[in-house]
Protein backbone atom coordinates (compact mmCIF):
# COMPACT_ATOMS: atom_id res chain seq x y z
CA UNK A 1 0.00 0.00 0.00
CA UNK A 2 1.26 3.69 -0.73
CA UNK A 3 1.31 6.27 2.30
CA UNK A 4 -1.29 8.21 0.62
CA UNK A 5 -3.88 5.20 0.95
CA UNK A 6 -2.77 4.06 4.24
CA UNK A 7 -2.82 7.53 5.28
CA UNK A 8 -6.27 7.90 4.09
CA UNK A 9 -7.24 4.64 5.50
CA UNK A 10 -6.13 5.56 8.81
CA UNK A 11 -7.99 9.24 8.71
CA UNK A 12 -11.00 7.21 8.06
CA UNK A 13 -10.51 5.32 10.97
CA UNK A 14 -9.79 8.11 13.43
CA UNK A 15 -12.77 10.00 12.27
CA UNK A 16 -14.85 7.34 12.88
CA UNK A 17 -12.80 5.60 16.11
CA UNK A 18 -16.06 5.26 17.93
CA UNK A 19 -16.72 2.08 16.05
CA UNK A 20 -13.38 0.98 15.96
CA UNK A 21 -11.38 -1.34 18.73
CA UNK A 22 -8.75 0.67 20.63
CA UNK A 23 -6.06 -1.85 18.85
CA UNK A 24 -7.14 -0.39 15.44
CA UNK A 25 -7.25 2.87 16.38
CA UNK A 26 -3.45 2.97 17.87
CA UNK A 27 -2.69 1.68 14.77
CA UNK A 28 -4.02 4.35 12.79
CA UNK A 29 -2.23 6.68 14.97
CA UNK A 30 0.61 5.14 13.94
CA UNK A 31 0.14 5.10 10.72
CA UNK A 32 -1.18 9.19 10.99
CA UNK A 33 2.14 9.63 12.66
CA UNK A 34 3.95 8.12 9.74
CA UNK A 35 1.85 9.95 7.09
CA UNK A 36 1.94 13.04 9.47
CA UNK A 37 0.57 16.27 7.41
CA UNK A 38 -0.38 19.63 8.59
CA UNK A 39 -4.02 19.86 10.32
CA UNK A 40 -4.01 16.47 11.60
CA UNK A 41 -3.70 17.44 15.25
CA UNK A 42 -7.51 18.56 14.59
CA UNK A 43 -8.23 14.93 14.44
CA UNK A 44 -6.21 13.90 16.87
CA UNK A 45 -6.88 15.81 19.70
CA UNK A 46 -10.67 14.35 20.27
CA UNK A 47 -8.73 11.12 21.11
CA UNK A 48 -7.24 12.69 24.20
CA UNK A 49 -10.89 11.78 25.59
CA UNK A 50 -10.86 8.60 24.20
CA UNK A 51 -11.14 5.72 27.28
CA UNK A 52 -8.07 3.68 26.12
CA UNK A 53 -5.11 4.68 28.30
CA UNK A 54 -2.62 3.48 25.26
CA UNK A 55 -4.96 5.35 22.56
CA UNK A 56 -4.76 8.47 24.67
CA UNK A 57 -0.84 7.63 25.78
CA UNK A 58 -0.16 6.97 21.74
CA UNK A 59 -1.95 10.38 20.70
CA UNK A 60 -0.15 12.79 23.38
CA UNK A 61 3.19 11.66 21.95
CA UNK A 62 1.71 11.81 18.13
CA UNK A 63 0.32 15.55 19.25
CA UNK A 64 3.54 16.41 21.18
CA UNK A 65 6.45 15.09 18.79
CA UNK A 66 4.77 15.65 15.62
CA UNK A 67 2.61 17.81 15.61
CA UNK A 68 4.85 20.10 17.56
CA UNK A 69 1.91 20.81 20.21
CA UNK A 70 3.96 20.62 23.43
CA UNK A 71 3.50 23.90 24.69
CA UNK A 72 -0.12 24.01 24.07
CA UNK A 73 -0.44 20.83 26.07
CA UNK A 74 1.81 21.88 28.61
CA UNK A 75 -0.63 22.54 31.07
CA UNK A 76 -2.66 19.26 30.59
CA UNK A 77 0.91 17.61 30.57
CA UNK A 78 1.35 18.76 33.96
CA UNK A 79 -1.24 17.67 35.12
CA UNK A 80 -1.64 14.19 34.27
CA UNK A 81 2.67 13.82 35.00
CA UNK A 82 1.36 14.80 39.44
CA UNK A 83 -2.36 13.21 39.30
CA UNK A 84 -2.54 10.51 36.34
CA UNK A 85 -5.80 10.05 34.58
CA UNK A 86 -8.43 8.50 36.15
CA UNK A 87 -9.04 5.75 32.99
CA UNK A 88 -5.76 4.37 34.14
CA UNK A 89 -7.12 3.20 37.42
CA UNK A 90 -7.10 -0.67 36.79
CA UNK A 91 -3.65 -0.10 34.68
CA UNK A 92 -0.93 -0.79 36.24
CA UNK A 93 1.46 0.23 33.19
CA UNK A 94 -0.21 3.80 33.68
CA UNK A 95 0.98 4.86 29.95
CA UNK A 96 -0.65 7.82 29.89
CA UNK A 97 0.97 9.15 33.40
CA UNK A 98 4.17 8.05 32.24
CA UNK A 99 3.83 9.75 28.89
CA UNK A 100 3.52 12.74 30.27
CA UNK A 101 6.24 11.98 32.50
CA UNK A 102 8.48 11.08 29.51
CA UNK A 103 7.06 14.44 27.28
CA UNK A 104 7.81 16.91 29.94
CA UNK A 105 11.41 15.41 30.42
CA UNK A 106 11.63 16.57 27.20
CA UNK A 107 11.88 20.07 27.96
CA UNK A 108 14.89 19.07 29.68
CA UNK A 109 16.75 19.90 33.21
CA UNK A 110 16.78 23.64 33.10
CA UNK A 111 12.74 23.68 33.22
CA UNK A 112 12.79 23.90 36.68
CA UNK A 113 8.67 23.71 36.76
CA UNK A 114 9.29 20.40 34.84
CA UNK A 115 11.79 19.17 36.68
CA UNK A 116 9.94 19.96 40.20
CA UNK A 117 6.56 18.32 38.53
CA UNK A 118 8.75 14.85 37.88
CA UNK A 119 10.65 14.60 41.01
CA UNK A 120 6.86 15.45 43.30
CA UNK A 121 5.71 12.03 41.38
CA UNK A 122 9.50 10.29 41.61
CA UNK A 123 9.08 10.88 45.74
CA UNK A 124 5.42 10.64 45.86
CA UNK A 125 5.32 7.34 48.18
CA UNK A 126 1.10 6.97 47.04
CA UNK A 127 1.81 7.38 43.48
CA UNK A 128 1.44 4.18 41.18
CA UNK A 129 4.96 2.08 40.92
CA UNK A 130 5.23 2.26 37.08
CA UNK A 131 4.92 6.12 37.50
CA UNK A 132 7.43 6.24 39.87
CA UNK A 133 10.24 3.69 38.67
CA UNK A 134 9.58 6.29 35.07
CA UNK A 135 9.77 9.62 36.88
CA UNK A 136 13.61 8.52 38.59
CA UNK A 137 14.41 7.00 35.43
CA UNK A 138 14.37 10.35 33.49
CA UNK A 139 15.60 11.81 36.55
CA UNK A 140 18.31 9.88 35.90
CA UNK A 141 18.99 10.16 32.13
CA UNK A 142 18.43 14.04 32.49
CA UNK A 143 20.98 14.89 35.18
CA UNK A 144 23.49 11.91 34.09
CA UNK A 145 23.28 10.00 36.88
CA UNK A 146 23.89 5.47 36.60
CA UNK A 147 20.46 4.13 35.91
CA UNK A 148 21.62 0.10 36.47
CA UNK A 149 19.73 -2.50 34.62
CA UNK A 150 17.99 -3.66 37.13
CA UNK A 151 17.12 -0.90 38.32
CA UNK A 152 12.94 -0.31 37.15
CA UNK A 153 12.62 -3.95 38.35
CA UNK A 154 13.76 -3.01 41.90
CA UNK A 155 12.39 -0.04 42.20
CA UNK A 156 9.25 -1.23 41.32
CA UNK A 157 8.88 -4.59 43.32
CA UNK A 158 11.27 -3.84 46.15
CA UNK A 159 10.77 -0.20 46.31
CA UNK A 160 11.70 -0.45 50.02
CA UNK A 161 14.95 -2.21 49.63
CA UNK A 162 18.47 -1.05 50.19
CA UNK A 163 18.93 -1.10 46.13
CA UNK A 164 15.95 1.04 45.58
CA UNK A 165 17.23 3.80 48.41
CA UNK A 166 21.06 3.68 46.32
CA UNK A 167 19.22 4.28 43.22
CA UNK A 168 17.06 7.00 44.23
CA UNK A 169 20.16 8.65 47.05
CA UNK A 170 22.37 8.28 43.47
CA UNK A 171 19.81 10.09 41.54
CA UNK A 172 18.75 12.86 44.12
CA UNK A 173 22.86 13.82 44.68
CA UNK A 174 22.74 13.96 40.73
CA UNK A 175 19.55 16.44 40.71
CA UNK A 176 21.14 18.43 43.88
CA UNK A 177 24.09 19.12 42.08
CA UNK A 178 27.78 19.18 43.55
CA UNK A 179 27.52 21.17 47.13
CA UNK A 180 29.50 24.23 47.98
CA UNK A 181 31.72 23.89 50.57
């Protein structure tokens, strides 16, 4: 199939989605995203209501890195990066909460609002585990500091454990900075 067909497939699809499987309709996205032209984000933005956590999670990042709408979501960003979504309730991947998480990393270490929003969910002890383990991982990658292999598996099943407190002690000195003497 040519791009302009599966690009007009996938519009269909989307402008329909109501009759359409959330599988099919991340797929379209994907397929939008590939086939990406101006005016698009017009589509996509009535499936940020959609109730599919990934077709929501898929269509921030199409919106975002695409369609270059960052800083118009910025604010809704925000928000779902310190209180989630409430369709992702009985998911414990939370990909929507951890898409924001990953989008507003993206503005990188000197957005200090940014910064502060991902480190309130990194230490938030009644925020989901996925959530978490993602917020100290791009901590981590942002401010350089060793994210181990391991380390998303322990922090996420053993968050109490003396491997989870090195990660997170390695990651806060990182984010603190060196200390003036």
């Amino acid at each position: 199939m040519n791009s302009n067909h599966v690009r007009q497939r996938a519009l269909r699809l989307l402008l329909d989605h109501e009759h359409e499987p959330p599988s099919v309709i991340h797929n379209a996205i994907i397929d939008m995203r590939r086939n990406a032209e101006r005016g698009d984000e017009n589509v996509l933005y009535q499936l940020l209501d959609h109730y599919d956590p990934m077709v929501v999670a898929a269509t921030l990042y199409t919106l975002c890195e695409v369609h270059d709408q960052r800083a118009t979501l910025r604010s809704v960003l925000e928000g779902l990066v310190v209180n989630g979504d409430t369709r992702e309730i009985e998911d414990l991947d939370k990909p929507i909460q951890c898409m924001a998480i990953n989008l507003l990393a993206l503005s990188g270490k000197r957005d200090g609002v940014a910064v502060a929003k991902i480190i309130q969910v990194a230490e938030d002890r009644h925020a989901a585990d996925t959530a978490r383990a993602c917020a100290w991982e791009r901590l981590a990658q942002l401010f350089g500091a060793e994210w181990p292999r391991d380390a998303t598996e322990e922090l996420m099943l053993r968050p109490e454990s003396d491997a989870s407190d090195r990660i997170r002690t390695c990651i806060r000195n990182k984010v603190d900075g060196p200390k003036a003497d």
